[in-house]
Protein backbone atom coordinates (compact mmCIF):
# COMPACT_ATOMS: atom_id res chain seq x y z
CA UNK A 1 97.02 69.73 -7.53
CA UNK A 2 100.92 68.80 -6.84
CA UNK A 3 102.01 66.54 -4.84
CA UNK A 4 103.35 68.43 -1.95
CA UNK A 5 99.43 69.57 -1.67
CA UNK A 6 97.87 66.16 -1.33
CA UNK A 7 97.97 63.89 1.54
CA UNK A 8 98.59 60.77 0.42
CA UNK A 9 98.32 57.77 3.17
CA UNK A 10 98.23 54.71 0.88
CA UNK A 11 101.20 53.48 -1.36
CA UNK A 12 100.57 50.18 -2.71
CA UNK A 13 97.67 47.58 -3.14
CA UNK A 14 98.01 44.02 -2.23
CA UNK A 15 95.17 42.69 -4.42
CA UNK A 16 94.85 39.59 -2.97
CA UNK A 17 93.24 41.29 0.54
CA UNK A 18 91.29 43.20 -1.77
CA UNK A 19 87.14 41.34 -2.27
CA UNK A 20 87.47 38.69 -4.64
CA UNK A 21 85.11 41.35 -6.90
CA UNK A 22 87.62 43.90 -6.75
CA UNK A 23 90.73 42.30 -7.76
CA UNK A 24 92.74 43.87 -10.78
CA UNK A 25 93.43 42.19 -13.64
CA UNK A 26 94.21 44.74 -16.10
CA UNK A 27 93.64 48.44 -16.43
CA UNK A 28 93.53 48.68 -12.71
CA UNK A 29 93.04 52.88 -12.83
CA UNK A 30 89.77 53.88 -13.96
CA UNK A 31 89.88 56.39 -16.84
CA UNK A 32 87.78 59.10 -17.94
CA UNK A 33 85.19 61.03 -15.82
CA UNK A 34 83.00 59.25 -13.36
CA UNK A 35 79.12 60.90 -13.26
CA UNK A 36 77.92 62.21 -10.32
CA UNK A 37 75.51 59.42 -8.49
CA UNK A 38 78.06 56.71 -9.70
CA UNK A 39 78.17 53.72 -7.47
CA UNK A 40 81.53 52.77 -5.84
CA UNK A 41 83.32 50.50 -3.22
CA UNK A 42 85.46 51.63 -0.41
CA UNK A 43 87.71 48.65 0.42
CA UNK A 44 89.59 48.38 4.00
CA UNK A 45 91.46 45.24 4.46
CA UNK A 46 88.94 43.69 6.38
CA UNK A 47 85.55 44.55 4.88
CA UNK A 48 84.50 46.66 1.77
CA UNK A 49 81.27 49.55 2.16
CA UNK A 50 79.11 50.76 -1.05
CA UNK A 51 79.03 54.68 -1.64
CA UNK A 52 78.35 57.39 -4.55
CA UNK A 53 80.03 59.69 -6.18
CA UNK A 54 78.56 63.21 -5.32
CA UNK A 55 78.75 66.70 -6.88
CA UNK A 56 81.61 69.32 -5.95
CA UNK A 57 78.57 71.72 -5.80
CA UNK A 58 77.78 70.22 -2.25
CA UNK A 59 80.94 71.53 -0.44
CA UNK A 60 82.00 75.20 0.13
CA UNK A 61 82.69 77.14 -3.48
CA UNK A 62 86.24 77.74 -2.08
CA UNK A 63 87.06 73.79 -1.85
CA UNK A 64 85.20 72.76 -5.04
CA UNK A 65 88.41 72.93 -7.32
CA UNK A 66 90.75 71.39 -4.68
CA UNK A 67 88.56 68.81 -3.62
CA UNK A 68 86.50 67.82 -6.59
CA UNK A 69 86.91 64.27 -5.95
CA UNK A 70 83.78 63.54 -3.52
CA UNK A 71 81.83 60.64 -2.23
CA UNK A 72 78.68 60.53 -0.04
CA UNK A 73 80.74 60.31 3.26
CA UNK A 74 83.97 60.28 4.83
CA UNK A 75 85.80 56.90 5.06
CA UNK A 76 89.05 55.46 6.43
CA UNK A 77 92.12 57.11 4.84
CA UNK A 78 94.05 54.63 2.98
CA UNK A 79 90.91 53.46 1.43
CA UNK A 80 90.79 52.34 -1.82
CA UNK A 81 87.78 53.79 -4.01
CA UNK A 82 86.95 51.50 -6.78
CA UNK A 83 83.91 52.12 -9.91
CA UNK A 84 81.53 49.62 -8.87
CA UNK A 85 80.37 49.08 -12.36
CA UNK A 86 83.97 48.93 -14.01
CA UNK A 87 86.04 47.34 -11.39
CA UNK A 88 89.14 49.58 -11.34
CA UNK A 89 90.43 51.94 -9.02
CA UNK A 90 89.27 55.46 -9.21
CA UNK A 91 91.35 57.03 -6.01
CA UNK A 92 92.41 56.94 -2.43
CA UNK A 93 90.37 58.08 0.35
CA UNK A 94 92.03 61.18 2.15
CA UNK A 95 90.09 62.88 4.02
CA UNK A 96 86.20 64.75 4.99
CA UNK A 97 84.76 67.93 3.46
CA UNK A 98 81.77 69.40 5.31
CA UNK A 99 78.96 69.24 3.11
CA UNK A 100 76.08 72.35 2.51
CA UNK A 101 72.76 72.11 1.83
CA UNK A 102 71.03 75.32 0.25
CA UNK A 103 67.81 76.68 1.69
CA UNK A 104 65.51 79.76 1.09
CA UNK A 105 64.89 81.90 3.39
CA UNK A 106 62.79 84.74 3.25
CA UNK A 107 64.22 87.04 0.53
CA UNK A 108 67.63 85.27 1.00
CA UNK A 109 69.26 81.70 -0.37
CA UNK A 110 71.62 80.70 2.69
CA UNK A 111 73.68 77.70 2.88
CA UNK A 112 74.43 75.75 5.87
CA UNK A 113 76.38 72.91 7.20
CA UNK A 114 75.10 69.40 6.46
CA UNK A 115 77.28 66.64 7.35
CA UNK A 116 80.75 65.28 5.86
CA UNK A 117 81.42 64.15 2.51
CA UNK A 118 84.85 61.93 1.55
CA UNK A 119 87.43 63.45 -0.53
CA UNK A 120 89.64 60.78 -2.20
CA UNK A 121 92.56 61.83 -4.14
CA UNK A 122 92.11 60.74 -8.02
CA UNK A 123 93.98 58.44 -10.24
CA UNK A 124 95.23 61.03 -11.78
CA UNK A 125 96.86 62.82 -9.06
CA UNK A 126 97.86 59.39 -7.89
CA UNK A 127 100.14 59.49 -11.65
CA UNK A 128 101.65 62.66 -11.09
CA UNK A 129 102.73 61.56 -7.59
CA UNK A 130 104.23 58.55 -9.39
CA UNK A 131 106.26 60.68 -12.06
CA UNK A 132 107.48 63.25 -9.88
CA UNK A 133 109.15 60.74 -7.88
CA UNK A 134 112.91 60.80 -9.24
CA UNK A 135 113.03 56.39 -8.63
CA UNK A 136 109.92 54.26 -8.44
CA UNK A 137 111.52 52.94 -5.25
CA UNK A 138 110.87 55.63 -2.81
CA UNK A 139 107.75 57.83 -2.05
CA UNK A 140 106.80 61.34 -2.83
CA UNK A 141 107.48 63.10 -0.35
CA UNK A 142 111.23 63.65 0.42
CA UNK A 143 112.58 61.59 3.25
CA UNK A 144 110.47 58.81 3.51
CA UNK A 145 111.76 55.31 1.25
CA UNK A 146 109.56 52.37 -0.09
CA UNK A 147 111.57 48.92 0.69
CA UNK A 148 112.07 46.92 -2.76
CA UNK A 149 110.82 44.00 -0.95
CA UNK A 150 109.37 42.29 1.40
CA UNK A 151 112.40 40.92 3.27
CA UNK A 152 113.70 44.44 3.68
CA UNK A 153 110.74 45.25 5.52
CA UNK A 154 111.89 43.74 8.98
């Protein structure tokens, strides 16, 4: 996925409004593959909700590829999704999927709508954001510029 395909909505982290349990100490991006039923945290600034990483197999087959990245259900965008277990960041939540659930009937195996599921934009697409930006100081997409600090933010 590039990064003119993904909407991003979260730049930065300020650990210290993040649950003392999810602060980041070192290795803050989770690496490797996270198995499906994984339990993770969605922090917001103001509270932080459990969740579980679900199989691609549960949205439409045209999404699975694009958004392969899937918890339970849909959450704020901007959220951070962190491995419960490991303590480090696996993504950003971006947005819902609708979610299918398989039934026979009669002769036939049909497939119908069953809720939302949360897509959150991976690590790893969260990297190639980073090094397609020509400086670290402004954002991916062209036009908008990160302040270098705080005082240039009023």
């Amino acid at each position: 996925m590039s990064p003119d395909e993904t909407d991003l909505a979260l730049i930065s982290v300020d650990a210290e409004r993040l649950p003392i349990s999810l602060r980041l100490r070192r290795n803050p991006f989770c690496k490797g593959p996270t198995p499906i039923g994984a339990s993770v945290v969605v922090a917001y600034p103001e509270m932080s909700v459990r969740s579980q990483i679900i199989s691609p197999l549960l949205v439409a087959p045209q999404f699975r590829t694009k958004f392969s990245t899937l918890i339970k259900e849909p959450h704020g965008s901007g959220s951070g999704v962190f491995r419960a277990d490991r303590k480090c960041l696996l993504g950003i939540m971006s947005r819902r999927v609708t979610k299918y659930v398989a039934k026979n009937e009669g002769p036939f195996r049909v497939a119908r709508p069953n809720g939302w599921a949360g897509y959150f934009v991976p690590v790893s697409a969260l990297a190639k954001f980073q090094s397609s930006s020509p400086n670290q100081d402004e954002h991916p997409l062209p036009g908008l510029i990160l302040p270098k600090n705080r005082s240039e933010q009023n």
